[in-house]
PDB file of N, CA and C in Angstrom:
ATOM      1  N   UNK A   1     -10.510  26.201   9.111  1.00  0.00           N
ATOM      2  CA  UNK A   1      -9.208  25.598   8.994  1.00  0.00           C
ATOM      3  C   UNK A   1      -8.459  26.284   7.864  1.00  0.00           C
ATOM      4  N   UNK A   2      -7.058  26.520   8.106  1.00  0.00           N
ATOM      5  CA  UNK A   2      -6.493  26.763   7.328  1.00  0.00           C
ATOM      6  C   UNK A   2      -5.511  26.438   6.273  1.00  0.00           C
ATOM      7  N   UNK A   3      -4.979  26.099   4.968  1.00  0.00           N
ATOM      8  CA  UNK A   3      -4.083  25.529   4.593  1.00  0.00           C
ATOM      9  C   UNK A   3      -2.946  25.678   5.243  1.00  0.00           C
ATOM     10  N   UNK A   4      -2.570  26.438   5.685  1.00  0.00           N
ATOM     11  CA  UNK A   4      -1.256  27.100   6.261  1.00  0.00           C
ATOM     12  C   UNK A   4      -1.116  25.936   7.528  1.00  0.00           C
ATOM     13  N   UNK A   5      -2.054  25.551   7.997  1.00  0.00           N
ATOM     14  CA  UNK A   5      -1.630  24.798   9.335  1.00  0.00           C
ATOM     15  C   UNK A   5      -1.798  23.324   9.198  1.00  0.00           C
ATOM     16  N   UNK A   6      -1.745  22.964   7.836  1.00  0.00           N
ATOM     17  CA  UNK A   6      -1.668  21.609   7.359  1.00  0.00           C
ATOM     18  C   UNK A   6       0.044  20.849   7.330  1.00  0.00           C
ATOM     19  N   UNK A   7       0.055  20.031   7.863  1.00  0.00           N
ATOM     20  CA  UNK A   7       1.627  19.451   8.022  1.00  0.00           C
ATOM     21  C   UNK A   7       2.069  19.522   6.193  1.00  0.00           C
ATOM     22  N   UNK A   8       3.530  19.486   6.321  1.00  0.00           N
ATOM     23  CA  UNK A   8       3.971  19.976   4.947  1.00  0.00           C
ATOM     24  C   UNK A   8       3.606  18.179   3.830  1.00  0.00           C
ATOM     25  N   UNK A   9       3.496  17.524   4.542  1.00  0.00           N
ATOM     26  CA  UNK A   9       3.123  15.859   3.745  1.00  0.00           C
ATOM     27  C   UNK A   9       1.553  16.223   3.517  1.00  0.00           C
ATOM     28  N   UNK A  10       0.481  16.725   4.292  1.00  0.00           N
ATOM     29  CA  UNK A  10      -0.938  17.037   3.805  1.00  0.00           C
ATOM     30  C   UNK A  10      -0.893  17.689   2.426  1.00  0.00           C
ATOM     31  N   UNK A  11       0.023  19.283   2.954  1.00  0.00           N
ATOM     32  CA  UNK A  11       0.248  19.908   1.935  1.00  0.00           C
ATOM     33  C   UNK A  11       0.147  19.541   0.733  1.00  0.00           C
ATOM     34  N   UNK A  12       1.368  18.511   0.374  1.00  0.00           N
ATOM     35  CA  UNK A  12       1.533  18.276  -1.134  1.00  0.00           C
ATOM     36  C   UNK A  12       0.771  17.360  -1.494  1.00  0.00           C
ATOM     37  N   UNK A  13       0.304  16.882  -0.726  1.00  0.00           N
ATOM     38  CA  UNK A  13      -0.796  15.678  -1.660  1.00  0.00           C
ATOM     39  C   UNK A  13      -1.969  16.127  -1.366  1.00  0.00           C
ATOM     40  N   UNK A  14      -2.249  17.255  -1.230  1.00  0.00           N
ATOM     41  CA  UNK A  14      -3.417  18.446  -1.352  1.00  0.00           C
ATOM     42  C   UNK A  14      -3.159  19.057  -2.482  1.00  0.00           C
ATOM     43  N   UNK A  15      -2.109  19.667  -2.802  1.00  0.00           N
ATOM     44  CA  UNK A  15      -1.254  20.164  -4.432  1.00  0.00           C
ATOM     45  C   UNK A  15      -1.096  19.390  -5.034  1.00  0.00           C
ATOM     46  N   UNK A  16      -0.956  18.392  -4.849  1.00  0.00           N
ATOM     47  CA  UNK A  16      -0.270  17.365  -6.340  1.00  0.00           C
ATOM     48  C   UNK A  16      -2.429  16.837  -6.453  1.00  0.00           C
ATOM     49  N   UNK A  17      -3.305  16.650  -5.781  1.00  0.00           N
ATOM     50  CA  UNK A  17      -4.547  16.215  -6.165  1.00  0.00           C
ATOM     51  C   UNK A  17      -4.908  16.997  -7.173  1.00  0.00           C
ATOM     52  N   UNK A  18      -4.850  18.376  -6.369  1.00  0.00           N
ATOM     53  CA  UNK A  18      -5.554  19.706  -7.061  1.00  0.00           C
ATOM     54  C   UNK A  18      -5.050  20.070  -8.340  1.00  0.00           C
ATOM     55  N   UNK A  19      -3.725  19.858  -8.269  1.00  0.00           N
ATOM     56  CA  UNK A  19      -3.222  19.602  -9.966  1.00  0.00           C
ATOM     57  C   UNK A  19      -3.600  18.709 -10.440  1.00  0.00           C
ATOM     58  N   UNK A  20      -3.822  17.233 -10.343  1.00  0.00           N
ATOM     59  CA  UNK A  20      -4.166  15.836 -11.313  1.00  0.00           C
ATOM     60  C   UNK A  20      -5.263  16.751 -11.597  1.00  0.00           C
ATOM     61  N   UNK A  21      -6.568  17.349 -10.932  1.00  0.00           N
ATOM     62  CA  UNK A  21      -8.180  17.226 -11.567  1.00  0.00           C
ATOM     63  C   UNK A  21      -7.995  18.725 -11.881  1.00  0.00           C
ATOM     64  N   UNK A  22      -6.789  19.353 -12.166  1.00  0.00           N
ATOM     65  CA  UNK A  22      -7.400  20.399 -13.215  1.00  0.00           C
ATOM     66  C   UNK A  22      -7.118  20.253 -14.727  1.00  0.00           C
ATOM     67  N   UNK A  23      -8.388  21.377 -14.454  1.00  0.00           N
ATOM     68  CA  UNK A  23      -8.011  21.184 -16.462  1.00  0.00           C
ATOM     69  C   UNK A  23      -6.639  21.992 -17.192  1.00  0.00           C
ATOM     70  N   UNK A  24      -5.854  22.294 -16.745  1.00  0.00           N
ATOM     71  CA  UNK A  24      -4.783  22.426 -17.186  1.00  0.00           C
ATOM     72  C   UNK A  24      -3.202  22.349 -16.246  1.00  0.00           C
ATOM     73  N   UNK A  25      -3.584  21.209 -15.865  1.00  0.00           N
ATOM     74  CA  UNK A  25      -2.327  20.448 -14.961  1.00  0.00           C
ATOM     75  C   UNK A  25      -0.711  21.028 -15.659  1.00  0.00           C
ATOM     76  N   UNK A  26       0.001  21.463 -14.323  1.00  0.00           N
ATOM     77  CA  UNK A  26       1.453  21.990 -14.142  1.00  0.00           C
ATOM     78  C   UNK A  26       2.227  20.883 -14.635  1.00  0.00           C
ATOM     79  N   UNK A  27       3.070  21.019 -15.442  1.00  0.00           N
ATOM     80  CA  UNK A  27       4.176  19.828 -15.797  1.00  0.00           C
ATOM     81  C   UNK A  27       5.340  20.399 -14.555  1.00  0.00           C
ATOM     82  N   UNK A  28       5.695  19.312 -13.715  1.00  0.00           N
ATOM     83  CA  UNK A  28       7.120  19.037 -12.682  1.00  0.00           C
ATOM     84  C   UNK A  28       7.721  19.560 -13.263  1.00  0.00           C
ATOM     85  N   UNK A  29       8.877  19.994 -12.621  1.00  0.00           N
ATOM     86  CA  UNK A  29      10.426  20.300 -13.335  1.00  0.00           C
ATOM     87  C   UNK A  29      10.910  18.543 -13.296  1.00  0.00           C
ATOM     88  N   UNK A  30      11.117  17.716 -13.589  1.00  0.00           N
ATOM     89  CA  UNK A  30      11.821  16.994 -13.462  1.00  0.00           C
ATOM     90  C   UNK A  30      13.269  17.073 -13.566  1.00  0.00           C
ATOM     91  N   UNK A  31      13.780  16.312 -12.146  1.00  0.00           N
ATOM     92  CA  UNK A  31      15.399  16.506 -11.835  1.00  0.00           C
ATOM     93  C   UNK A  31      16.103  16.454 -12.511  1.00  0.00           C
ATOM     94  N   UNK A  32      17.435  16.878 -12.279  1.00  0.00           N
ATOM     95  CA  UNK A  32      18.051  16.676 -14.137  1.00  0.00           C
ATOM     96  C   UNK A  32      19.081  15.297 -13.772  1.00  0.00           C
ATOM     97  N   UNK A  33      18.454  14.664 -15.057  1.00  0.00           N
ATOM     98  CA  UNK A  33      18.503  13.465 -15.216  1.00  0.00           C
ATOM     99  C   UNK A  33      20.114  12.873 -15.239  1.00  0.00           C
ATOM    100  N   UNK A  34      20.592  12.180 -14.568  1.00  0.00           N
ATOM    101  CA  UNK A  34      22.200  11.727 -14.590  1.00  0.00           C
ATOM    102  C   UNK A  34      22.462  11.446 -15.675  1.00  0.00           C
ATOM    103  N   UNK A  35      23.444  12.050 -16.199  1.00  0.00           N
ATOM    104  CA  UNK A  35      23.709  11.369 -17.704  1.00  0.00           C
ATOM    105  C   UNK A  35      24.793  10.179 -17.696  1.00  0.00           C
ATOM    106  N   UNK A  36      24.357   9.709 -18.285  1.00  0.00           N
ATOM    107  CA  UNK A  36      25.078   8.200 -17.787  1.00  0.00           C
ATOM    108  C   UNK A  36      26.848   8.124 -18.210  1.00  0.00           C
ATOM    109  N   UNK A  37      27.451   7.660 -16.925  1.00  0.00           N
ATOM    110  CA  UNK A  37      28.687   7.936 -16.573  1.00  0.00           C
ATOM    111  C   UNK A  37      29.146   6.404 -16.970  1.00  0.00           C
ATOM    112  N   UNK A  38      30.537   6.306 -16.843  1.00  0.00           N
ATOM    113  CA  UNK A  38      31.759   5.415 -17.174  1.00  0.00           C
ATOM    114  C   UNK A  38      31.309   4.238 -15.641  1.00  0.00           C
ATOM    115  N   UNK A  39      30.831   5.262 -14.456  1.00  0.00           N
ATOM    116  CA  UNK A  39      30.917   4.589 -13.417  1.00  0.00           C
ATOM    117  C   UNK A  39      29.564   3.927 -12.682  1.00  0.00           C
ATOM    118  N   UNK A  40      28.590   3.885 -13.750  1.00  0.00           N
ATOM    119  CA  UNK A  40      27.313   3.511 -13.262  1.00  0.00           C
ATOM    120  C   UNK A  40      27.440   2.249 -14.045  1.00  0.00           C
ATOM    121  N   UNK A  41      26.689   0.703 -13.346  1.00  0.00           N
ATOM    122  CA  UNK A  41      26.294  -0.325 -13.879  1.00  0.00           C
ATOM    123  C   UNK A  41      25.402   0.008 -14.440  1.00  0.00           C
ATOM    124  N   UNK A  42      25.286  -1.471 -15.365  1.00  0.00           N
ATOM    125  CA  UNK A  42      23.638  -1.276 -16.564  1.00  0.00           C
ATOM    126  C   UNK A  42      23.074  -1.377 -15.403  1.00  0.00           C
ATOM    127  N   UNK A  43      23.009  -2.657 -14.435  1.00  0.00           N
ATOM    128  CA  UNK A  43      21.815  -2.333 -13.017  1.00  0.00           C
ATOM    129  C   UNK A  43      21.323  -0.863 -12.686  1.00  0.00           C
ATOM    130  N   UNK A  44      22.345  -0.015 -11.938  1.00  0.00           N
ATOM    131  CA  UNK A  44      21.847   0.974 -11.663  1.00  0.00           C
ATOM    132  C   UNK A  44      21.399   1.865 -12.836  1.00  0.00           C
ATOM    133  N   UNK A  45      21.485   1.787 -13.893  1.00  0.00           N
ATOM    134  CA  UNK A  45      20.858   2.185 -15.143  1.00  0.00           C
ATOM    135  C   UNK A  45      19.398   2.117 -15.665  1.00  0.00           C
ATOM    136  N   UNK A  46      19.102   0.253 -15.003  1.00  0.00           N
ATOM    137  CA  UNK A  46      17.945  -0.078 -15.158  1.00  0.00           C
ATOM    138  C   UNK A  46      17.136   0.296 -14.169  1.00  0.00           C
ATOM    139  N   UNK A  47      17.889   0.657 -12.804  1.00  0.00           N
ATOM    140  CA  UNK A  47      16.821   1.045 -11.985  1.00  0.00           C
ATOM    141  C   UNK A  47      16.748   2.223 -11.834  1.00  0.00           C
ATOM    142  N   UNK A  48      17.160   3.496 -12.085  1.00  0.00           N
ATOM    143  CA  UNK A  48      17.103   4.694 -12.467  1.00  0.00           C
ATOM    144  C   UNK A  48      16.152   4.551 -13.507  1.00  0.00           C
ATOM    145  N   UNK A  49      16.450   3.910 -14.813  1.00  0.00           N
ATOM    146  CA  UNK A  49      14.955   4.256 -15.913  1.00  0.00           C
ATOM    147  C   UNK A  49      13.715   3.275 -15.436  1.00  0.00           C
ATOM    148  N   UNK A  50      13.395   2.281 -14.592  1.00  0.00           N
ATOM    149  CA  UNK A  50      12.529   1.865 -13.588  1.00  0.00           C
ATOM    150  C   UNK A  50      11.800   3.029 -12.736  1.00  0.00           C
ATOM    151  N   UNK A  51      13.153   3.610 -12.095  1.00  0.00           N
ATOM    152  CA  UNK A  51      12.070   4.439 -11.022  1.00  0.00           C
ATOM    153  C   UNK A  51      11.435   5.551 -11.791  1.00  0.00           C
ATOM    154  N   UNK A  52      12.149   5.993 -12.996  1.00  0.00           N
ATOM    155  CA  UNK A  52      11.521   7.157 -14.247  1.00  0.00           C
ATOM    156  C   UNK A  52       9.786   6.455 -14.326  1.00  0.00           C
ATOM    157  N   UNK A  53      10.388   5.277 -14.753  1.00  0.00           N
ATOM    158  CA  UNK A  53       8.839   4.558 -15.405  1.00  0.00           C
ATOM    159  C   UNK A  53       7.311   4.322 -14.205  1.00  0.00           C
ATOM    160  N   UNK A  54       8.207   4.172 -13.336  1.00  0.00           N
ATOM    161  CA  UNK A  54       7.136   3.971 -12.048  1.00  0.00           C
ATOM    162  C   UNK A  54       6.279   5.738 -11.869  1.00  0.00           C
ATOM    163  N   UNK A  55       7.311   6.721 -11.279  1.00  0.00           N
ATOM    164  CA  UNK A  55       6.584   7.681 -11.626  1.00  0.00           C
ATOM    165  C   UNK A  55       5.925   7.971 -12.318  1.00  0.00           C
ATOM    166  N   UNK A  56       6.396   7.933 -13.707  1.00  0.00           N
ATOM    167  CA  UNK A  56       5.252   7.802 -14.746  1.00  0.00           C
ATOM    168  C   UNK A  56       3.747   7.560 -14.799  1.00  0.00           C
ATOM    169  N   UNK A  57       4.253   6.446 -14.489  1.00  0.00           N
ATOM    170  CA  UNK A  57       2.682   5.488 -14.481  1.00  0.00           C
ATOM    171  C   UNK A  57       1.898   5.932 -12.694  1.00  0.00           C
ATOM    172  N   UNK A  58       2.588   6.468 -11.892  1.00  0.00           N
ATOM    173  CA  UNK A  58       1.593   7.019 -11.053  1.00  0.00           C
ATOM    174  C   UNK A  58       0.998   8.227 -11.243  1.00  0.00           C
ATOM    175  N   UNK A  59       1.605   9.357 -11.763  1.00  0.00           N
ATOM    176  CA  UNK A  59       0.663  10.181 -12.393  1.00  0.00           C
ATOM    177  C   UNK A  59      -0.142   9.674 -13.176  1.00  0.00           C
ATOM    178  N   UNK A  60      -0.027   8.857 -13.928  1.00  0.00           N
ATOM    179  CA  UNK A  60      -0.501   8.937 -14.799  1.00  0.00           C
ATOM    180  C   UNK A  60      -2.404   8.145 -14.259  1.00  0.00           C
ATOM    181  N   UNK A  61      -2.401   7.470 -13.680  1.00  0.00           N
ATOM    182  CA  UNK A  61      -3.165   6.852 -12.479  1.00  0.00           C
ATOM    183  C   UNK A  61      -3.529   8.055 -12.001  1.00  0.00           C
ATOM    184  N   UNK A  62      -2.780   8.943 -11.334  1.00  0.00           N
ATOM    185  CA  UNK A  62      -3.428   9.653 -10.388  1.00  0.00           C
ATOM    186  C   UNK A  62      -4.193  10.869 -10.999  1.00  0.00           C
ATOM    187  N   UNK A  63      -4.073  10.992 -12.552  1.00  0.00           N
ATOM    188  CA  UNK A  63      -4.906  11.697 -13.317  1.00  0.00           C
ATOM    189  C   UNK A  63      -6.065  11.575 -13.925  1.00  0.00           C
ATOM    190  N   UNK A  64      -6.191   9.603 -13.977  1.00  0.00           N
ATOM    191  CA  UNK A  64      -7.124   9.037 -14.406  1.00  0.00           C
ATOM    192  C   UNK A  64      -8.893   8.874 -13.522  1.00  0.00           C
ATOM    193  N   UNK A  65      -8.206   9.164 -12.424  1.00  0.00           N
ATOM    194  CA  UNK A  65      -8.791   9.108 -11.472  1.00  0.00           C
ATOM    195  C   UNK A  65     -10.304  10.015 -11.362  1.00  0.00           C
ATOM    196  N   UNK A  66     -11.179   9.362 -10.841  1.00  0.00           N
ATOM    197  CA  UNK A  66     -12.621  10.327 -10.745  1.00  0.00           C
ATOM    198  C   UNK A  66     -12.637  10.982  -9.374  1.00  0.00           C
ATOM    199  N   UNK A  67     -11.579  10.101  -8.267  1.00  0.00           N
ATOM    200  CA  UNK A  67     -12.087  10.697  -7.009  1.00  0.00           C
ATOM    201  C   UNK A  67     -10.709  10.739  -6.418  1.00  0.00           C
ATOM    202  N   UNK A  68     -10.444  11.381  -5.781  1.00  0.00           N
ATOM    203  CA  UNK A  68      -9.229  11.555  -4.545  1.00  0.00           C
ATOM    204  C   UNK A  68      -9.386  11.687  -3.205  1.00  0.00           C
ATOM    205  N   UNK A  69      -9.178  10.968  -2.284  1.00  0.00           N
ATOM    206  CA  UNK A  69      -9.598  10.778  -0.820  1.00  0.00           C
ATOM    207  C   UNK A  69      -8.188  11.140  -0.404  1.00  0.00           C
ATOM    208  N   UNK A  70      -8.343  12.043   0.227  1.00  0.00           N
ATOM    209  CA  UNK A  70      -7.106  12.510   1.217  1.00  0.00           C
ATOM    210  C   UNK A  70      -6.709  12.703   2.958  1.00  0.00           C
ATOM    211  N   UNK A  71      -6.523  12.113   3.628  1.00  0.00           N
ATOM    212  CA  UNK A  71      -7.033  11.776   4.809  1.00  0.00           C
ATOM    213  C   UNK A  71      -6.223  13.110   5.837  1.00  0.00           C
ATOM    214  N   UNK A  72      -6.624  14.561   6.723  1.00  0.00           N
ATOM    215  CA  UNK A  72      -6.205  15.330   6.975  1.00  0.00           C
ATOM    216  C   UNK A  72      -6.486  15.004   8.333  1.00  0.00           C
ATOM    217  N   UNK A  73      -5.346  14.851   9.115  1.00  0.00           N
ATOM    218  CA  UNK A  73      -5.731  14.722  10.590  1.00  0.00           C
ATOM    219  C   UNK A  73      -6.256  15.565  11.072  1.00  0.00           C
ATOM    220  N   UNK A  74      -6.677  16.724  11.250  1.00  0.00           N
ATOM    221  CA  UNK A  74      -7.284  17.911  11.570  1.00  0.00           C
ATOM    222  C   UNK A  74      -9.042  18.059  11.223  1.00  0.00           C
ATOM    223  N   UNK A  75      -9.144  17.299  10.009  1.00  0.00           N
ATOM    224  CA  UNK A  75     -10.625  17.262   9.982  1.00  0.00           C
ATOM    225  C   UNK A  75     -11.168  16.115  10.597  1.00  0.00           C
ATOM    226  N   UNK A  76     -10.332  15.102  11.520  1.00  0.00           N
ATOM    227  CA  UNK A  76     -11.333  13.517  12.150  1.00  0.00           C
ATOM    228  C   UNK A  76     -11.957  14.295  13.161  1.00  0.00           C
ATOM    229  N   UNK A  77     -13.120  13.474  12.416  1.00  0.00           N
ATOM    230  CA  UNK A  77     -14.335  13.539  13.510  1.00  0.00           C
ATOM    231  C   UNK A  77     -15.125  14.764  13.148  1.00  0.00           C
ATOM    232  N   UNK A  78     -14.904  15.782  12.132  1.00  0.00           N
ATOM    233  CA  UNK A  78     -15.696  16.984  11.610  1.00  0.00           C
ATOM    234  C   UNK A  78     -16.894  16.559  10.779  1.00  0.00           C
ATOM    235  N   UNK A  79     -17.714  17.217  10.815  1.00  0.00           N
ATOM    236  CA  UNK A  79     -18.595  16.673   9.297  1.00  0.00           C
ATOM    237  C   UNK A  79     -19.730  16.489   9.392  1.00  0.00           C
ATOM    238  N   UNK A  80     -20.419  15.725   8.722  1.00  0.00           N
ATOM    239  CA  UNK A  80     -21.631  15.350   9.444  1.00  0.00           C
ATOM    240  C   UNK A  80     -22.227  14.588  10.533  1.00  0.00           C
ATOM    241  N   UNK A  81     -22.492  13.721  11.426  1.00  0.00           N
ATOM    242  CA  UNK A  81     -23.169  13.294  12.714  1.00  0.00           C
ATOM    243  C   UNK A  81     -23.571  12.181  11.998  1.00  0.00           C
ATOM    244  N   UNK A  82     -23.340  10.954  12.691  1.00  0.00           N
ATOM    245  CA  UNK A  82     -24.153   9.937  12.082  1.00  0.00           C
ATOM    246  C   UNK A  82     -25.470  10.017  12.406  1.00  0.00           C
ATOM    247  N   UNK A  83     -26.267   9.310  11.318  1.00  0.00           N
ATOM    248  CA  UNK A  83     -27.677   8.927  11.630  1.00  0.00           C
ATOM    249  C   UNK A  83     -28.537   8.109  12.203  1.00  0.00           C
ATOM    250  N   UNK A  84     -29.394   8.922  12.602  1.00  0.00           N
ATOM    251  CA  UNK A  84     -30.163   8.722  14.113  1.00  0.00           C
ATOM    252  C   UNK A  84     -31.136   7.623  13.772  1.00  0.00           C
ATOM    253  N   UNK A  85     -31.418   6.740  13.923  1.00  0.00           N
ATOM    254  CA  UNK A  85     -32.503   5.961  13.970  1.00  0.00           C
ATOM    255  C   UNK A  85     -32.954   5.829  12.109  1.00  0.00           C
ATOM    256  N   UNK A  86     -31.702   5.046  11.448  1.00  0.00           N
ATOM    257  CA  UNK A  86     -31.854   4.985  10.110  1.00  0.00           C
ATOM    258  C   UNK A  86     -32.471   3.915   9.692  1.00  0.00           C
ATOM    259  N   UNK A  87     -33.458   3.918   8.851  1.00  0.00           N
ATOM    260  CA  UNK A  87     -33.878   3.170   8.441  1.00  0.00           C
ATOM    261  C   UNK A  87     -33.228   2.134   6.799  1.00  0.00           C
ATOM    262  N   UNK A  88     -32.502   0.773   7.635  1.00  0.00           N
ATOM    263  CA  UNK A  88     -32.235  -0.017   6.655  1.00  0.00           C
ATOM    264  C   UNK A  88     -32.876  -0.721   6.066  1.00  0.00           C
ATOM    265  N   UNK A  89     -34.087  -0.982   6.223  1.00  0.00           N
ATOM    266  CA  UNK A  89     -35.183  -1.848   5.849  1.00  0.00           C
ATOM    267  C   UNK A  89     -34.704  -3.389   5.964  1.00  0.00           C
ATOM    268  N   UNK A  90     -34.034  -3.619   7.620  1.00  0.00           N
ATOM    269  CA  UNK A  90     -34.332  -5.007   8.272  1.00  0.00           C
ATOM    270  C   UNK A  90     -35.282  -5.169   8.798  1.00  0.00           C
ATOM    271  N   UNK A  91     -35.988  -4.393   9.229  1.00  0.00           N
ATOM    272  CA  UNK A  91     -37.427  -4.458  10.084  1.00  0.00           C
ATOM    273  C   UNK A  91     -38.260  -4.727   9.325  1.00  0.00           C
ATOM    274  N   UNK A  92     -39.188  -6.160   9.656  1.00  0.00           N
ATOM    275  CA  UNK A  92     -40.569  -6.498   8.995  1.00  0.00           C
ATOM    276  C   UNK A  92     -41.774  -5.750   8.939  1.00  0.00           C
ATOM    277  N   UNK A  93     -42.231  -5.203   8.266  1.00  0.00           N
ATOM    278  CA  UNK A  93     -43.493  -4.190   8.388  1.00  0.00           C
ATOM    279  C   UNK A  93     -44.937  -5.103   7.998  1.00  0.00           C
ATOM    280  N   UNK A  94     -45.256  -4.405   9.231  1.00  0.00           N
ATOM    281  CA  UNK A  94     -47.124  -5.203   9.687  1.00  0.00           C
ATOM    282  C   UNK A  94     -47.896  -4.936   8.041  1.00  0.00           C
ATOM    283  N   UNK A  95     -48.397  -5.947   7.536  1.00  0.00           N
ATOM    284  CA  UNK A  95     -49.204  -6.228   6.459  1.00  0.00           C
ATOM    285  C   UNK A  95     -50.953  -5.906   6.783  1.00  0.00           C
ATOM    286  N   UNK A  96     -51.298  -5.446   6.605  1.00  0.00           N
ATOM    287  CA  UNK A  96     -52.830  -5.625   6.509  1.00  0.00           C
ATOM    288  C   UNK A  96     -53.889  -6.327   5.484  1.00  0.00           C
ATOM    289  N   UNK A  97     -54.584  -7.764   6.501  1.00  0.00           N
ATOM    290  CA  UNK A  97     -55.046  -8.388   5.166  1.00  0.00           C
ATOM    291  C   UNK A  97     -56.519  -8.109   4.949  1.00  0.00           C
ATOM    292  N   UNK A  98     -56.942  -7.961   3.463  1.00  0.00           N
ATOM    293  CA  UNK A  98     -58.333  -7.322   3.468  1.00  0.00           C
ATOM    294  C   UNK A  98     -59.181  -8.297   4.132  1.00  0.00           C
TER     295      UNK A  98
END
């Protein structure tokens, strides 16, 4: 399989993982920030520095992180084979008494 034939939404949350778990993670460009106009409410003020803060705190989560599960439609059903005749240890096993 190739990266190249991963839909462009796999893509980036294949890139944005692979950046959280390295050891020297890319800082975003972050957009340039509206500077606050005559014609914006404090509302839309508060929710502009809201949605700042939310991002935030999902990197910041998504760096903390030990594991990343990424679900690629292209690999269902690849992998290993389930197992054949596994032993869960529900079955009672015959005792022998001296």
């Amino acid at each position: 399989m190739s990266f190249d034939t991963l839909a462009t939404e796999e893509k980036s949350r294949v890139l944005e993982a692979l950046d959280a778990i390295s050891l020297r993670p890319t800082k975003k460009a972050s957009p340039p920030s509206p500077s606050p106009s005559a014609t914006q409410t404090k509302e839309e003020k508060a929710a502009a520095l809201a949605a700042l803060r939310a991002e935030a705190d999902r990197v910041k989560k998504l760096r903390s992180q030990k594991e990343i599960v990424i679900d690629i439609n292209n690999l269902t059903g690849k992998g290993y084979p389930s197992p054949v005749d596994l032993d869960n240890g529900s079955r009672t096993v015959a005792t022998v008494k001296p």
